[in-house]
C-alpha atoms as a PDB file:
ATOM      1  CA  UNK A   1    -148.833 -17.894  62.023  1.00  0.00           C
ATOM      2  CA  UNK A   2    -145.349 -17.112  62.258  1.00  0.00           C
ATOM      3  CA  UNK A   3    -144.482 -19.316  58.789  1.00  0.00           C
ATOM      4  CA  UNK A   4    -147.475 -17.633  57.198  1.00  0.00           C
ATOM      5  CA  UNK A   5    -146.469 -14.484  57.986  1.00  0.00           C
ATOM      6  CA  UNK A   6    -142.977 -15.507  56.782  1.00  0.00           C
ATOM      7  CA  UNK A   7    -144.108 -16.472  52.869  1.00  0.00           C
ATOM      8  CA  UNK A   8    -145.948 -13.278  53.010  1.00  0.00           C
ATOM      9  CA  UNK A   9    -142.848 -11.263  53.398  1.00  0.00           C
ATOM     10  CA  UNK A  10    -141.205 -13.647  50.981  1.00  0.00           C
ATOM     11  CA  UNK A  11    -143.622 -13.479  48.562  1.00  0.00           C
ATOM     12  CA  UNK A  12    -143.322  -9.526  48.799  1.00  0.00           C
ATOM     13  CA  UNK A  13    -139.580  -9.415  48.387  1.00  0.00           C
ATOM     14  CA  UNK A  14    -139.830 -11.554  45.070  1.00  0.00           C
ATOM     15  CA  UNK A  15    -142.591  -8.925  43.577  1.00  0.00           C
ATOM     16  CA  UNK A  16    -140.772  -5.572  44.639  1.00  0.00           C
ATOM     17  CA  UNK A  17    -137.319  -7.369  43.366  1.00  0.00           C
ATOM     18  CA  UNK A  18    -139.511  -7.978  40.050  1.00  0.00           C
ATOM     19  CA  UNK A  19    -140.673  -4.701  40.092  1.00  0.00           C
ATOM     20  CA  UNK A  20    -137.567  -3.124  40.522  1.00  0.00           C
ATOM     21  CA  UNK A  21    -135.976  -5.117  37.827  1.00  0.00           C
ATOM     22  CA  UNK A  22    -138.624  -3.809  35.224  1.00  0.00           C
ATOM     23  CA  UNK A  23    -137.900  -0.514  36.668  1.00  0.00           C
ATOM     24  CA  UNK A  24    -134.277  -1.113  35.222  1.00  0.00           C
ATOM     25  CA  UNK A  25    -135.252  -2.480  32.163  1.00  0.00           C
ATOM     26  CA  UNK A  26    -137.461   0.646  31.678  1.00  0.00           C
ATOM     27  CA  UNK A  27    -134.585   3.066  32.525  1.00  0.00           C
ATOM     28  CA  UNK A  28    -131.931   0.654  30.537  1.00  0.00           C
ATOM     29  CA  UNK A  29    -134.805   1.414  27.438  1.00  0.00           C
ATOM     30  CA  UNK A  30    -135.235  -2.570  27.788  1.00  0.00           C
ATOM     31  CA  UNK A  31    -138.540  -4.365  26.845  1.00  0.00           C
ATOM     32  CA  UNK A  32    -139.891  -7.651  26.875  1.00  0.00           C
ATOM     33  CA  UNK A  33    -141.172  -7.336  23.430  1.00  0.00           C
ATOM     34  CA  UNK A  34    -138.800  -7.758  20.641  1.00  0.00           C
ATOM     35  CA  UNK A  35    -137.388  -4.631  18.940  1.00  0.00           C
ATOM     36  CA  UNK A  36    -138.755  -3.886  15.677  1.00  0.00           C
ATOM     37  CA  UNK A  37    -136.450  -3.821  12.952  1.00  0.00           C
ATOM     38  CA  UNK A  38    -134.496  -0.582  12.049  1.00  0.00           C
ATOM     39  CA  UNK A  39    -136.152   1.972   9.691  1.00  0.00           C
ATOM     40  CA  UNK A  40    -134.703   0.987   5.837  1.00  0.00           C
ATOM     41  CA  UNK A  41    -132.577   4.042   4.884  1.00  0.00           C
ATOM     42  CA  UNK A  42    -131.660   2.656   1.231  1.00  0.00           C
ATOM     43  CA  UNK A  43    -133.913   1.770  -1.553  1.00  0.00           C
ATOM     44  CA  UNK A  44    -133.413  -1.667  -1.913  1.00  0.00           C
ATOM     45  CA  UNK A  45    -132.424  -2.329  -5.654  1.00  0.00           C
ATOM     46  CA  UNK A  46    -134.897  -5.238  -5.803  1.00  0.00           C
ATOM     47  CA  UNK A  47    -137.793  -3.142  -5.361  1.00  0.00           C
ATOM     48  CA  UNK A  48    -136.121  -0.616  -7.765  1.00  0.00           C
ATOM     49  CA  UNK A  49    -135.913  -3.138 -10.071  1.00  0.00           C
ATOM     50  CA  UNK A  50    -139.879  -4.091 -10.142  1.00  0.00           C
ATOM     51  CA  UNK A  51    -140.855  -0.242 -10.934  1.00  0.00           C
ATOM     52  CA  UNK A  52    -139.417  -1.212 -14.790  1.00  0.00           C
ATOM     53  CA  UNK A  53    -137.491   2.440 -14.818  1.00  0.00           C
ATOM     54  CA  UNK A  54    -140.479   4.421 -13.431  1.00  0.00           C
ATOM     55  CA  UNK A  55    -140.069   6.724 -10.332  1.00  0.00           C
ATOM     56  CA  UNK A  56    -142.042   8.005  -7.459  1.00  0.00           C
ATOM     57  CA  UNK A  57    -143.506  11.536  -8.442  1.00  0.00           C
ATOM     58  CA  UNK A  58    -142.659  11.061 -12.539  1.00  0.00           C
ATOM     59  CA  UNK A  59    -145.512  13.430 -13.789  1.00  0.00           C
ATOM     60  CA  UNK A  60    -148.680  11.313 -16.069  1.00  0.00           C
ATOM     61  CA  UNK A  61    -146.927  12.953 -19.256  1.00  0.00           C
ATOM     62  CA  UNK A  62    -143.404  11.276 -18.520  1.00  0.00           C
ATOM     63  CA  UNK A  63    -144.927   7.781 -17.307  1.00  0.00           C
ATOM     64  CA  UNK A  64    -146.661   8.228 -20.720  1.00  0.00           C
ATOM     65  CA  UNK A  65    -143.409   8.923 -22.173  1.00  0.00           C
ATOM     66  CA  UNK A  66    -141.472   6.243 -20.360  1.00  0.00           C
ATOM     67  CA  UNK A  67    -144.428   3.388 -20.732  1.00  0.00           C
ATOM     68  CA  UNK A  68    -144.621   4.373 -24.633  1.00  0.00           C
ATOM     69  CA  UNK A  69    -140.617   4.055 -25.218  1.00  0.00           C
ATOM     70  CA  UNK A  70    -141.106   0.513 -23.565  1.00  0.00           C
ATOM     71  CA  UNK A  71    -143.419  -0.727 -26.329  1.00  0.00           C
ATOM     72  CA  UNK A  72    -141.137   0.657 -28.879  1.00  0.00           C
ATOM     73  CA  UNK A  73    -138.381  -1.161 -27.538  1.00  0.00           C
ATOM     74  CA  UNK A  74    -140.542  -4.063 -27.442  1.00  0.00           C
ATOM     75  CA  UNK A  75    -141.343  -4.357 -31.499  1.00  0.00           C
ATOM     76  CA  UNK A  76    -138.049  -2.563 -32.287  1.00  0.00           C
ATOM     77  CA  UNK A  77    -135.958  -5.375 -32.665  1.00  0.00           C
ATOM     78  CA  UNK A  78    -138.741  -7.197 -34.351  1.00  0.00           C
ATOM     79  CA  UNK A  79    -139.297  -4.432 -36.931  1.00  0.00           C
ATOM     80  CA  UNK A  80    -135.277  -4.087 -37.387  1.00  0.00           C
ATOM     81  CA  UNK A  81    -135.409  -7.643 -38.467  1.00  0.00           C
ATOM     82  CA  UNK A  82    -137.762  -7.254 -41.081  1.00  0.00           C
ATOM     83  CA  UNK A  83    -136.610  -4.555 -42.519  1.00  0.00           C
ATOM     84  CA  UNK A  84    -136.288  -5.724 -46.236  1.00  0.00           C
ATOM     85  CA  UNK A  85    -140.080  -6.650 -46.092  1.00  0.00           C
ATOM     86  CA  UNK A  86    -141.827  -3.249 -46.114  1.00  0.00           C
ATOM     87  CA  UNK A  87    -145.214  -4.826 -45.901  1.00  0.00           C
ATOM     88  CA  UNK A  88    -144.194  -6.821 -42.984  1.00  0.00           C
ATOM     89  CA  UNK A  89    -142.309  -3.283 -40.980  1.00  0.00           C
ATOM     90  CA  UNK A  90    -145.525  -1.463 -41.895  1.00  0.00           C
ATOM     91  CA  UNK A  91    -147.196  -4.227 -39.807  1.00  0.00           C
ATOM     92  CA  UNK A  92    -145.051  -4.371 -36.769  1.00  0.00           C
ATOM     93  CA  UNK A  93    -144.991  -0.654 -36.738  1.00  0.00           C
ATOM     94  CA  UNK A  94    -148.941  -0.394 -36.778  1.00  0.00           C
ATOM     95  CA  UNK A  95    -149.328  -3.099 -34.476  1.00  0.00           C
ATOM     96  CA  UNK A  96    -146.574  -1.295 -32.100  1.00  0.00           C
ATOM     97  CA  UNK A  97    -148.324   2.312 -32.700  1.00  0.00           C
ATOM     98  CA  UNK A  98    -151.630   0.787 -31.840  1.00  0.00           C
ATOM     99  CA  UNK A  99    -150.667  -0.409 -28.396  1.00  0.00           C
ATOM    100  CA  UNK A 100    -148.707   2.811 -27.639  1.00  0.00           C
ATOM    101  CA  UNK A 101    -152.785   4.355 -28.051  1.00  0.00           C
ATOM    102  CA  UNK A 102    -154.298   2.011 -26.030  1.00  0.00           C
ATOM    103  CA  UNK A 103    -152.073   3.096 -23.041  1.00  0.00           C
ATOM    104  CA  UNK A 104    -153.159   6.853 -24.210  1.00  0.00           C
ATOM    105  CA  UNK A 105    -156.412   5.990 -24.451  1.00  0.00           C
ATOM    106  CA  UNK A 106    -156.828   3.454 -20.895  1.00  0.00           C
ATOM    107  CA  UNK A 107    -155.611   6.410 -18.764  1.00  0.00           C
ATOM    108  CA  UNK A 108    -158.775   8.241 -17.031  1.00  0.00           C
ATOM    109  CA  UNK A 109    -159.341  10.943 -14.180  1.00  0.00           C
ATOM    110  CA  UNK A 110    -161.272   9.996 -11.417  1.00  0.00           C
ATOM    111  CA  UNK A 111    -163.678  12.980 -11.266  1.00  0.00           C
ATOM    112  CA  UNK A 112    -166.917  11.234  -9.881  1.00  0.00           C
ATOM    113  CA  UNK A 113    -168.222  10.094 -13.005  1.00  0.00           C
ATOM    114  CA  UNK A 114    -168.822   6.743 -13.517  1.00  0.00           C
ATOM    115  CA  UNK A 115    -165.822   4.569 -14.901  1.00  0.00           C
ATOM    116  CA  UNK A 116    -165.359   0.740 -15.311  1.00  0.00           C
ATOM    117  CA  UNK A 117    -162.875   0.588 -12.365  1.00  0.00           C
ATOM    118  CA  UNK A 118    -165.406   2.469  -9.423  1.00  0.00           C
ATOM    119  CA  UNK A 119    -166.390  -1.398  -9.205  1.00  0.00           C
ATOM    120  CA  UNK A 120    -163.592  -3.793  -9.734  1.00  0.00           C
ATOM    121  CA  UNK A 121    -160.564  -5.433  -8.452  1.00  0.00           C
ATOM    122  CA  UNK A 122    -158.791  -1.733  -7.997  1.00  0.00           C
ATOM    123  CA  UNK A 123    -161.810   0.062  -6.937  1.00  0.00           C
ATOM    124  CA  UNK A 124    -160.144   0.526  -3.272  1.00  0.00           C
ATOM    125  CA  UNK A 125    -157.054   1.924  -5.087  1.00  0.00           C
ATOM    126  CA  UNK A 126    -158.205   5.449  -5.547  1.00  0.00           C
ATOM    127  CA  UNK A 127    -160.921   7.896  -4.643  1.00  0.00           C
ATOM    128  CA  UNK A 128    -162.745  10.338  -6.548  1.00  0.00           C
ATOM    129  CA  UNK A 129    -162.775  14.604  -6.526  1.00  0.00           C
ATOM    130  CA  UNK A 130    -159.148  14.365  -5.153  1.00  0.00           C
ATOM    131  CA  UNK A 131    -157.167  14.474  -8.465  1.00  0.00           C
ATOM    132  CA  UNK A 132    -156.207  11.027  -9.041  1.00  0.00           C
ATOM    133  CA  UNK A 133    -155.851   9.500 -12.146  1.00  0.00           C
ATOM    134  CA  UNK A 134    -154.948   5.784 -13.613  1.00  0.00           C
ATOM    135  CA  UNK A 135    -153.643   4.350 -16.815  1.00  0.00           C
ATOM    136  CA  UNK A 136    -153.503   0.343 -17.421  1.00  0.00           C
ATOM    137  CA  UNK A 137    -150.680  -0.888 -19.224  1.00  0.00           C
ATOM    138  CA  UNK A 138    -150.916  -4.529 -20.385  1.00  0.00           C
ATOM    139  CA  UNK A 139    -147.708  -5.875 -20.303  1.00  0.00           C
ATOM    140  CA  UNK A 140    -148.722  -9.506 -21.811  1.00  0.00           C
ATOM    141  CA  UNK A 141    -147.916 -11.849 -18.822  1.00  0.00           C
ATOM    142  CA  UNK A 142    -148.958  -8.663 -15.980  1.00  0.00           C
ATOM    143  CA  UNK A 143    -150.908  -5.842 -15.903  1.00  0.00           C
ATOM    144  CA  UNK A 144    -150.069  -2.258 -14.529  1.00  0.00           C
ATOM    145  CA  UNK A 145    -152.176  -0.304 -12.736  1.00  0.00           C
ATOM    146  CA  UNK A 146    -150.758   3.048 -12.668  1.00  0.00           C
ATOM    147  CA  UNK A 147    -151.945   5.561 -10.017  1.00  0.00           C
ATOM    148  CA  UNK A 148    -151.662   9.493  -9.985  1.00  0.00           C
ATOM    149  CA  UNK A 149    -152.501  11.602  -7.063  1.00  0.00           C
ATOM    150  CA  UNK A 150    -152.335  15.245  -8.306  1.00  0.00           C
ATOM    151  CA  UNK A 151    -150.380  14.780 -11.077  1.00  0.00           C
ATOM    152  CA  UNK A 152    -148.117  12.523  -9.214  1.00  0.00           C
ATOM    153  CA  UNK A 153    -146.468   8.889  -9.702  1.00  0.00           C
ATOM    154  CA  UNK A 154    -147.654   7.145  -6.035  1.00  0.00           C
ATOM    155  CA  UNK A 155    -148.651   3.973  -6.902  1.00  0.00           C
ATOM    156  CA  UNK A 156    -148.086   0.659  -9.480  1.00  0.00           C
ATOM    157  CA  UNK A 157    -151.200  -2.093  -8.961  1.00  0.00           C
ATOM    158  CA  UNK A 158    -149.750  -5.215 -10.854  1.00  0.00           C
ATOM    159  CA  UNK A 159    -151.683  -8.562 -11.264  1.00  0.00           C
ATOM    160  CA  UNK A 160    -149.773 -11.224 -12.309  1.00  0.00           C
ATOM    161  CA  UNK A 161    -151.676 -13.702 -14.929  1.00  0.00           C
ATOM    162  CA  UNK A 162    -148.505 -15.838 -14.793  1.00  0.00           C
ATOM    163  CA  UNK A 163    -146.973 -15.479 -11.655  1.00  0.00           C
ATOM    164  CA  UNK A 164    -143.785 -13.269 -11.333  1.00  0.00           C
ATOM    165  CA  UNK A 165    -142.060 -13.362 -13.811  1.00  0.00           C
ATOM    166  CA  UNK A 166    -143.967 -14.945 -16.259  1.00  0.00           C
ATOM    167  CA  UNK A 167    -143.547 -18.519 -14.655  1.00  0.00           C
ATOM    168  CA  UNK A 168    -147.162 -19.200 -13.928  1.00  0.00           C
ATOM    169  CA  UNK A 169    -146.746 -19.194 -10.074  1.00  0.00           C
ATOM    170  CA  UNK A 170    -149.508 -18.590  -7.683  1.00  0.00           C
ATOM    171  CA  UNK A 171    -149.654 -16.578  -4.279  1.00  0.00           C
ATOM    172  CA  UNK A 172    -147.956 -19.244  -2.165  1.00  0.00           C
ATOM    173  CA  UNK A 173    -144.820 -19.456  -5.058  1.00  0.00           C
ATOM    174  CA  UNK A 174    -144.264 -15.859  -5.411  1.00  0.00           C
ATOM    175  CA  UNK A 175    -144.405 -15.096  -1.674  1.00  0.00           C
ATOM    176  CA  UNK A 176    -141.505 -17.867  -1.531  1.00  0.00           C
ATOM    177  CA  UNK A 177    -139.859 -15.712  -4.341  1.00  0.00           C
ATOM    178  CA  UNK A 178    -140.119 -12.589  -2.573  1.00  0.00           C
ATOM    179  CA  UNK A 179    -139.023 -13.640   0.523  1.00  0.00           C
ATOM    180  CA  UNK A 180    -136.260 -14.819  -0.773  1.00  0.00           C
ATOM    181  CA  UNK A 181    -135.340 -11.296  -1.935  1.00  0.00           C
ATOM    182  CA  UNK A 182    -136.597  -9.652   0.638  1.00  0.00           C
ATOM    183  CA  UNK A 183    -136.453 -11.551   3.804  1.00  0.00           C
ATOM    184  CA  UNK A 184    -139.791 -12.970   5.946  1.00  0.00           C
ATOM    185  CA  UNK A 185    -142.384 -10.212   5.214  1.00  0.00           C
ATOM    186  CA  UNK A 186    -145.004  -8.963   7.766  1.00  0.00           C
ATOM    187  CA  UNK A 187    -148.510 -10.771   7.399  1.00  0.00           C
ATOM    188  CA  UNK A 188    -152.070  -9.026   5.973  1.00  0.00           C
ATOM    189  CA  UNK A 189    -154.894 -10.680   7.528  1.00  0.00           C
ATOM    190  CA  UNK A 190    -158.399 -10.033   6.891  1.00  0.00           C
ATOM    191  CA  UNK A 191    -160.776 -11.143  10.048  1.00  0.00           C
ATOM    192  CA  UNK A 192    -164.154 -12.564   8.776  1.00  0.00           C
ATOM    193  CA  UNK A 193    -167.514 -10.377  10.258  1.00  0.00           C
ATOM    194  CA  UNK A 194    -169.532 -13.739  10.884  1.00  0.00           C
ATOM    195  CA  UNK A 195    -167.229 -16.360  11.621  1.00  0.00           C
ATOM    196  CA  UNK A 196    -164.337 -13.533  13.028  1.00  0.00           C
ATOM    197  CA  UNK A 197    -161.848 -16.081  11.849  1.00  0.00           C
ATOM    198  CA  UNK A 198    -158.735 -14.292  10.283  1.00  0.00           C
ATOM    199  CA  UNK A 199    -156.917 -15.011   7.317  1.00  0.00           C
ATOM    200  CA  UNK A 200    -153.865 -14.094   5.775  1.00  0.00           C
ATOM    201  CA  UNK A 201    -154.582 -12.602   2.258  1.00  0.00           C
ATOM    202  CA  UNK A 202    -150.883 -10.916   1.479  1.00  0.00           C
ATOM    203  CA  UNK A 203    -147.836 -10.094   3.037  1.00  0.00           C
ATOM    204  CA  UNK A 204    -145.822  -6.945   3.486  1.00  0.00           C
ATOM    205  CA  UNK A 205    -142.124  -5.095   2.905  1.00  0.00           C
ATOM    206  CA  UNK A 206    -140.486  -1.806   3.031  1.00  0.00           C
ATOM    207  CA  UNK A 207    -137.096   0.222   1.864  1.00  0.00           C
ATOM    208  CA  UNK A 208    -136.744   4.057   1.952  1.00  0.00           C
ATOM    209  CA  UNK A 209    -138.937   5.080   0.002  1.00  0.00           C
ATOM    210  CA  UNK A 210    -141.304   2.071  -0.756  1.00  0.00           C
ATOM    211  CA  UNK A 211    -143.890  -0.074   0.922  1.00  0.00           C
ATOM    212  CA  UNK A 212    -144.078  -3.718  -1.311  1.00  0.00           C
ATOM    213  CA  UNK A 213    -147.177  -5.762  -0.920  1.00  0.00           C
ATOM    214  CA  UNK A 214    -148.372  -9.253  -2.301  1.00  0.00           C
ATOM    215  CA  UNK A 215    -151.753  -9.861  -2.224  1.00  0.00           C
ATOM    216  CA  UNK A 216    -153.926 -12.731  -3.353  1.00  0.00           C
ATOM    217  CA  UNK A 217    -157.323 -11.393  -4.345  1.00  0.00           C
ATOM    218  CA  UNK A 218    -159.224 -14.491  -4.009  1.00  0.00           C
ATOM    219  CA  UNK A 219    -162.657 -12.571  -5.252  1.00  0.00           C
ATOM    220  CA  UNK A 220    -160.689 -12.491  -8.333  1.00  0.00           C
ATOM    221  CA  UNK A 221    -158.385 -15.437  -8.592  1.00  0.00           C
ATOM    222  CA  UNK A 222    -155.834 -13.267  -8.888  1.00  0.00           C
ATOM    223  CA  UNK A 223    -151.935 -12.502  -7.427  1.00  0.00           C
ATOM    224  CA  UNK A 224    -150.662  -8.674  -7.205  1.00  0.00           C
ATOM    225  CA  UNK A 225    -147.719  -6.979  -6.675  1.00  0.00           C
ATOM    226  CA  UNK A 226    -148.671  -3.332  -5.102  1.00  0.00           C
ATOM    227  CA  UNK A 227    -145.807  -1.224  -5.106  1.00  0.00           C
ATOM    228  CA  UNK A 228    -146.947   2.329  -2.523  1.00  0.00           C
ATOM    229  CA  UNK A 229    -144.759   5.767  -2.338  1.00  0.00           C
ATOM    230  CA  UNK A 230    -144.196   5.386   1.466  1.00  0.00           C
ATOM    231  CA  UNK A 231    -144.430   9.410   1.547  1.00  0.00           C
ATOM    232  CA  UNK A 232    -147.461   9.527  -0.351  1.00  0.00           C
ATOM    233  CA  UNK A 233    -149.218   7.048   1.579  1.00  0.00           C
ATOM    234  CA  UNK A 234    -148.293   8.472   5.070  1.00  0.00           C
ATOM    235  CA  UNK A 235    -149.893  11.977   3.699  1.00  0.00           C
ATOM    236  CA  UNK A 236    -153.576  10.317   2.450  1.00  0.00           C
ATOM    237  CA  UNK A 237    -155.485  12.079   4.962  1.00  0.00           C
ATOM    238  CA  UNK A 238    -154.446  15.362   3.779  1.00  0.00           C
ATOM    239  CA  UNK A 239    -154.087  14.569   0.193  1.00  0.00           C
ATOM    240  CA  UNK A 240    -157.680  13.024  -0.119  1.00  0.00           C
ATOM    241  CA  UNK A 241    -160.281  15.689   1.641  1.00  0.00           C
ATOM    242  CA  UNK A 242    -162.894  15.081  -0.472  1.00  0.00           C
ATOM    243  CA  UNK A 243    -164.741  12.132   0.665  1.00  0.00           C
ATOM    244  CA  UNK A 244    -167.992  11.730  -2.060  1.00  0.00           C
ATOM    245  CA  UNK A 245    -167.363   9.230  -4.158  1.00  0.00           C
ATOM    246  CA  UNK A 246    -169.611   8.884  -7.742  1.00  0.00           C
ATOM    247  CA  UNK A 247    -172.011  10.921  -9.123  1.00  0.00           C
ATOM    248  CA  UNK A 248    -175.289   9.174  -9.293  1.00  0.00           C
ATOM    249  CA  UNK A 249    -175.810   6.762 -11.918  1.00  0.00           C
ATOM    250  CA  UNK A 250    -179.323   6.912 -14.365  1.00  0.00           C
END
């Protein structure tokens, strides 16, 4: 009796010394778990670099601008080279002119009528009846998504036919590519209703002012880049307060 009672008094000297110890770890501001890493306070040029000269909250008119004076510079050195051939300038210059109005033309308000995107790879990009708009800009080996929330620059969707770059990588390559920029990024996983198996599907990284994502949309077959205003994003609930979606179709 005497030895039992003895481990018993041991046993509660170990727990209150383990106790106490958290105690100090709890005043010291000490935790088992690992700290998360500091809040970014820079943009990081990298990011920067993969919004092509656009800026959070540029207004639809100067994206418009900006996108259009990107597709002149494209066929501008092209035209300047054949500029003894007037038939062949006239050409370029069409051709360049033309693609300048399908940007116009692709960009549409999301008003709850019924559009080509309220089912498709982007259709959980935006909402409807909360002023958001989107133009597409096909950039050859990528395609931009562009996303307005009133009147606002918030969001660039970008699938990547090719891989980044243009070098005809697929998820697994360009996450190697990114992290090599941007350091290990935080997992997306998706958790399966029937099986509740999870899988990752993307991966995740942040600077001041923007939240990067890769995803691979498998649905699709395709890779994207989704570049997120952080401040826009953390102010959804109040931006978006009207929650119907389409108007009925027939």
């Amino acid at each position: 009796m005497r030895r039992f009672g003895l481990m018993v008094t041991l046993a509660v000297a170990v727990l209150g010394s383990m106790a106490s110890e958290a105690g100090a770890q709890r005043r010291r501001g000490q935790s088992a778990e690992p700290a998360p890493p500091p809040e970014p306070t820079e943009p990081n040029p990298n990011i920067v670099a993969l919004m092509n000269g656009l800026t959070w909250g540029m207004t639809k008119d100067q994206v418009v601008d900006a996108v259009k004076l990107e597709i002149r510079n494209k066929y501008w050195p092209q035209i300047q080279a054949v500029a003894d051939d007037a038939v062949a300038e006239q050409g370029l210059r069409t051709r360049m002119e033309r693609d300048q109005q399908r940007f116009v033309d692709s960009c549409v308000k999301f008003d709850g009528q019924q559009t080509p995107w309220n089912v498709s790879m982007v259709d959980a990009e935006f909402t409807h009846n909360n002023q958001e708009e989107m133009c597409k800009f096909d950039r050859g080996d990528a395609v931009d998504f562009l996303f307005f929330i009133r009147g606002k620059l918030w969001k660039i969707f970008r699938t990547l036919s090719q891989g980044l770059g243009g070098a005809g990588l697929g998820f697994d390559d360009v996450r190697v590519q990114l992290e090599g920029q941007f350091g290990v990024g935080e997992e997306i996983f998706v958790v399966d209703q029937y099986t509740l198996v999870s899988d990752v599907v993307g991966a995740k990284w942040i600077d001041s002012q923007t939240e990067l994502q890769l995803r691979m949309l498998k649905l699709y077959g395709v890779v994207a880049v989704v570049l997120t205003e952080r401040a826009t994003l953390a102010s959804l609930s109040t931006l978006r307060r009207a929650t119907t979606t389409t108007t009925e179709s027939g």
